[in-house]
N, C-alpha and C. Protein backbone atom coordinates (compact mmCIF):
# COMPACT_ATOMS: atom_id res chain seq x y z
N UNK A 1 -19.00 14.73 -1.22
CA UNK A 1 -17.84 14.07 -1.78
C UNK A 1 -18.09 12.56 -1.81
N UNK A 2 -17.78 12.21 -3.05
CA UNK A 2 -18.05 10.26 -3.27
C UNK A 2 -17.15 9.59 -3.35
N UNK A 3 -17.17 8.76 -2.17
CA UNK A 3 -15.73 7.69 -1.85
C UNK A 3 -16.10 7.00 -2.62
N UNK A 4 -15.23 6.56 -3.26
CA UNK A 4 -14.54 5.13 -4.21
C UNK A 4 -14.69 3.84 -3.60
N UNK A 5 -15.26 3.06 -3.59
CA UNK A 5 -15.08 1.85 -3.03
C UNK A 5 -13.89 1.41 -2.64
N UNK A 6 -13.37 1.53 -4.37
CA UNK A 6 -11.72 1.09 -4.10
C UNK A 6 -11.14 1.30 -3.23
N UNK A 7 -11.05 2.84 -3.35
CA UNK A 7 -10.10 4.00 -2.23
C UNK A 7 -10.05 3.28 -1.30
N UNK A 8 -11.40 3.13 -0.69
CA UNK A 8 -12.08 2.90 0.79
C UNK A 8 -11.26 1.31 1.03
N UNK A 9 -11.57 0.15 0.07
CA UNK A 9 -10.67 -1.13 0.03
C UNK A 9 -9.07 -0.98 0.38
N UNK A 10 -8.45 0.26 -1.02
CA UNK A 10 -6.71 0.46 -0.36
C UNK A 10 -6.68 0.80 0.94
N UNK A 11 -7.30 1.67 1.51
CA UNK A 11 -7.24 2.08 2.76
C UNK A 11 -7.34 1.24 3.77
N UNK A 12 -8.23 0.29 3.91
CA UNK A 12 -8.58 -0.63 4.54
C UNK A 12 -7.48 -1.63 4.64
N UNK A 13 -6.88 -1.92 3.60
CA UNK A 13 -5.45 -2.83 3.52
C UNK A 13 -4.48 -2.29 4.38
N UNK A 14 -4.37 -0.96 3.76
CA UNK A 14 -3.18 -0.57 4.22
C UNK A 14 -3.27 -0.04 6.04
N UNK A 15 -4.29 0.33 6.31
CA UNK A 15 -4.90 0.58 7.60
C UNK A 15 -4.18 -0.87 8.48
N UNK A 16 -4.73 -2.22 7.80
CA UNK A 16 -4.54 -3.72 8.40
C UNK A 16 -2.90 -3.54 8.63
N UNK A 17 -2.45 -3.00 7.38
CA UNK A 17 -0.76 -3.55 7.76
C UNK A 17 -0.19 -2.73 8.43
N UNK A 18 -0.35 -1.48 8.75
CA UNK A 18 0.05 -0.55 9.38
C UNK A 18 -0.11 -0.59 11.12
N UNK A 19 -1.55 -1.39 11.30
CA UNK A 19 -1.91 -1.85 12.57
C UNK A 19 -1.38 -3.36 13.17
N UNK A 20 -1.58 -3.67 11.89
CA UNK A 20 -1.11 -5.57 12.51
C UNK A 20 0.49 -5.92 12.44
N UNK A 21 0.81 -5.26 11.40
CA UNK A 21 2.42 -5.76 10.76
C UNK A 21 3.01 -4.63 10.97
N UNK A 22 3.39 -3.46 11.69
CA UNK A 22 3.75 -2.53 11.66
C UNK A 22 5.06 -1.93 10.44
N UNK A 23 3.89 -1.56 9.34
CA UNK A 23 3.96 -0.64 8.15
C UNK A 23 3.87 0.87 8.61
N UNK A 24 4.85 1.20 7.87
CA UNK A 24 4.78 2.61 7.97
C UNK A 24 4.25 3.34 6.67
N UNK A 25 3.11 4.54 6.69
CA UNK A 25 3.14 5.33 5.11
C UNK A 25 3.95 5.97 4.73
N UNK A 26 4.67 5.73 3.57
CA UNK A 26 5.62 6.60 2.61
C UNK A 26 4.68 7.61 2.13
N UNK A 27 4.98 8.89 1.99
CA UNK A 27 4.61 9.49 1.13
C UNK A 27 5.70 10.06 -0.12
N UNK A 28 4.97 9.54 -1.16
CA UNK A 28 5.88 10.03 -2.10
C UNK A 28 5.35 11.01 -3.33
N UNK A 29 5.74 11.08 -4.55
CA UNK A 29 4.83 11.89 -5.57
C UNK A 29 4.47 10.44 -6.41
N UNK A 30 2.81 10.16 -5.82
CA UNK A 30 1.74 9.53 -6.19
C UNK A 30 0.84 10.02 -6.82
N UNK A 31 0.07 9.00 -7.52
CA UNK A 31 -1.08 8.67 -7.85
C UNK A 31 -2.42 8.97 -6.87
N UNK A 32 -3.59 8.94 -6.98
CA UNK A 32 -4.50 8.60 -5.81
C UNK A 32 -4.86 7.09 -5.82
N UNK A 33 -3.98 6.57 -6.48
CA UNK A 33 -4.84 5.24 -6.65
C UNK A 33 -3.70 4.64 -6.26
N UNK A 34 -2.54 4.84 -5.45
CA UNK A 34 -1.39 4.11 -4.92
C UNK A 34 -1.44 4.57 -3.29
N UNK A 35 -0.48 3.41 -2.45
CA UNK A 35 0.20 3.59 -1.40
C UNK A 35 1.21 2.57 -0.98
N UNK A 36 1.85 3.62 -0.54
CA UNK A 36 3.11 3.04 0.11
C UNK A 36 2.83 2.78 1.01
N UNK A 37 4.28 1.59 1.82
CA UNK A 37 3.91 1.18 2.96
C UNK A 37 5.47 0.78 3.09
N UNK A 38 6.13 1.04 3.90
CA UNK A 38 7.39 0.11 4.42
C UNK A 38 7.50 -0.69 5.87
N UNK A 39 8.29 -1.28 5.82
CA UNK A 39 8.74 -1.70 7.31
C UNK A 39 10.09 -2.39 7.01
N UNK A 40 10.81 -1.73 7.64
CA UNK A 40 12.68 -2.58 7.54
C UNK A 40 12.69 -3.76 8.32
N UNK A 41 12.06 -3.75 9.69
CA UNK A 41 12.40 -5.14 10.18
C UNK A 41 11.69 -6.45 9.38
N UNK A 42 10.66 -5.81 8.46
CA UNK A 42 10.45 -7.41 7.42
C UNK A 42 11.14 -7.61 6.66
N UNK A 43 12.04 -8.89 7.16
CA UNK A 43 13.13 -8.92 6.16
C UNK A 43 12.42 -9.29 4.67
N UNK A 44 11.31 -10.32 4.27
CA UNK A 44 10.67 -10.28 3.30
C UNK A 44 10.44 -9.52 2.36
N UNK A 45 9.28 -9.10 2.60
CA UNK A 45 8.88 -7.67 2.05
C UNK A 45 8.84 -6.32 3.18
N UNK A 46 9.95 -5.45 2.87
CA UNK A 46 10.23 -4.36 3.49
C UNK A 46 9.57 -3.07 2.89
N UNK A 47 8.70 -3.37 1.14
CA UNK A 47 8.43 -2.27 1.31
C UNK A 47 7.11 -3.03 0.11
N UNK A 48 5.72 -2.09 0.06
CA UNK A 48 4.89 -2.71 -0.26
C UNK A 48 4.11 -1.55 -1.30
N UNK A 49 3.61 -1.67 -2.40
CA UNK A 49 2.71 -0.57 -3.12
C UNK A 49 1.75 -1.79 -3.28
N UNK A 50 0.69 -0.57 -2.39
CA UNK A 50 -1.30 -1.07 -3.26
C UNK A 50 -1.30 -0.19 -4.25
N UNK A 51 -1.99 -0.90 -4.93
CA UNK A 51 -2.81 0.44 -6.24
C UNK A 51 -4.01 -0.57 -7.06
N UNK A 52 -4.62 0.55 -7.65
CA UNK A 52 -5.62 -0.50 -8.60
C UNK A 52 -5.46 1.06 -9.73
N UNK A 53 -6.07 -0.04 -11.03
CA UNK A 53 -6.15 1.10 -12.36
C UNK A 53 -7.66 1.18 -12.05
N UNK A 54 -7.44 2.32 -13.41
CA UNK A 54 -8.85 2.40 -13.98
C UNK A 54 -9.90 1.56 -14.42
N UNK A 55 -9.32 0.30 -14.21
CA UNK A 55 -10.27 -0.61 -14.88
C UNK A 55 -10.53 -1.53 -13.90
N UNK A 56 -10.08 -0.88 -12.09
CA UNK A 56 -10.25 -1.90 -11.24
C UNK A 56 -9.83 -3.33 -10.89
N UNK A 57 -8.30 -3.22 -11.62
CA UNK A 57 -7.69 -4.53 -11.54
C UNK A 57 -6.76 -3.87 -10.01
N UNK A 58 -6.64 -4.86 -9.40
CA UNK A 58 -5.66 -4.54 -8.21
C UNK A 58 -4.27 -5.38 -8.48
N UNK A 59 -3.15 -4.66 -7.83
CA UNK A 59 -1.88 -4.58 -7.78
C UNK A 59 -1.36 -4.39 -6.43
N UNK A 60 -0.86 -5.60 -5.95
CA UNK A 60 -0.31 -5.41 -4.62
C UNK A 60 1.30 -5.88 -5.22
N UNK A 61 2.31 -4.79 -5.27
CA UNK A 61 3.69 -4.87 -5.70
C UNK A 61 4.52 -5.21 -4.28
N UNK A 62 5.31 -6.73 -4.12
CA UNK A 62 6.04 -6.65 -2.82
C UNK A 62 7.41 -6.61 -3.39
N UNK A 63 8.14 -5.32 -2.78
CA UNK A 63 9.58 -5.42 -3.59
C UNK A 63 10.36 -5.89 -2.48
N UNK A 64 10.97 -6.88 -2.44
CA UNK A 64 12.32 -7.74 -1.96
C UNK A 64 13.30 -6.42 -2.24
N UNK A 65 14.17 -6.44 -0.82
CA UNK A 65 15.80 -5.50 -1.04
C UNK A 65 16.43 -5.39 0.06
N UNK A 66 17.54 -5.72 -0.15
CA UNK A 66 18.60 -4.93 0.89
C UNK A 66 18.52 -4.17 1.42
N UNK A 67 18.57 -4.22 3.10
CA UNK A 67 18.18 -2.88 3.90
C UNK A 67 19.19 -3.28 4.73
């Protein structure tokens, strides 16, 4: 089986925030090329999507909201 670089990069992110910033994984009905991540006590960004396309552009989405 051949890891993705990418993959291996989202993972690695999300691994960091999950350990350092305590993020939690959402699982939702995804992509393989997305992840969720929340945390309520950041009032900032409480909830976070990595992803990259097909063409290897990356997308780190921080959605601001009421919690």
């Amino acid at each position: 089986m051949k890891i993705d670089a990418n993959k291996t990069r989202l993972m690695q992110i999300a691994a960091f925030l999950i350990k350092n910033h305590s993020y939690q994984f959402v699982s939702v009905q995804q992509t393989e090329h997305e992840i969720w991540l929340v945390n309520p006590k950041n009032e900032e960004y409480p909830v976070i999507r990595l992803a990259f396309d097909n063409n290897v552009s990356w997308n780190v989405e921080v959605l601001q909201m009421a919690i």
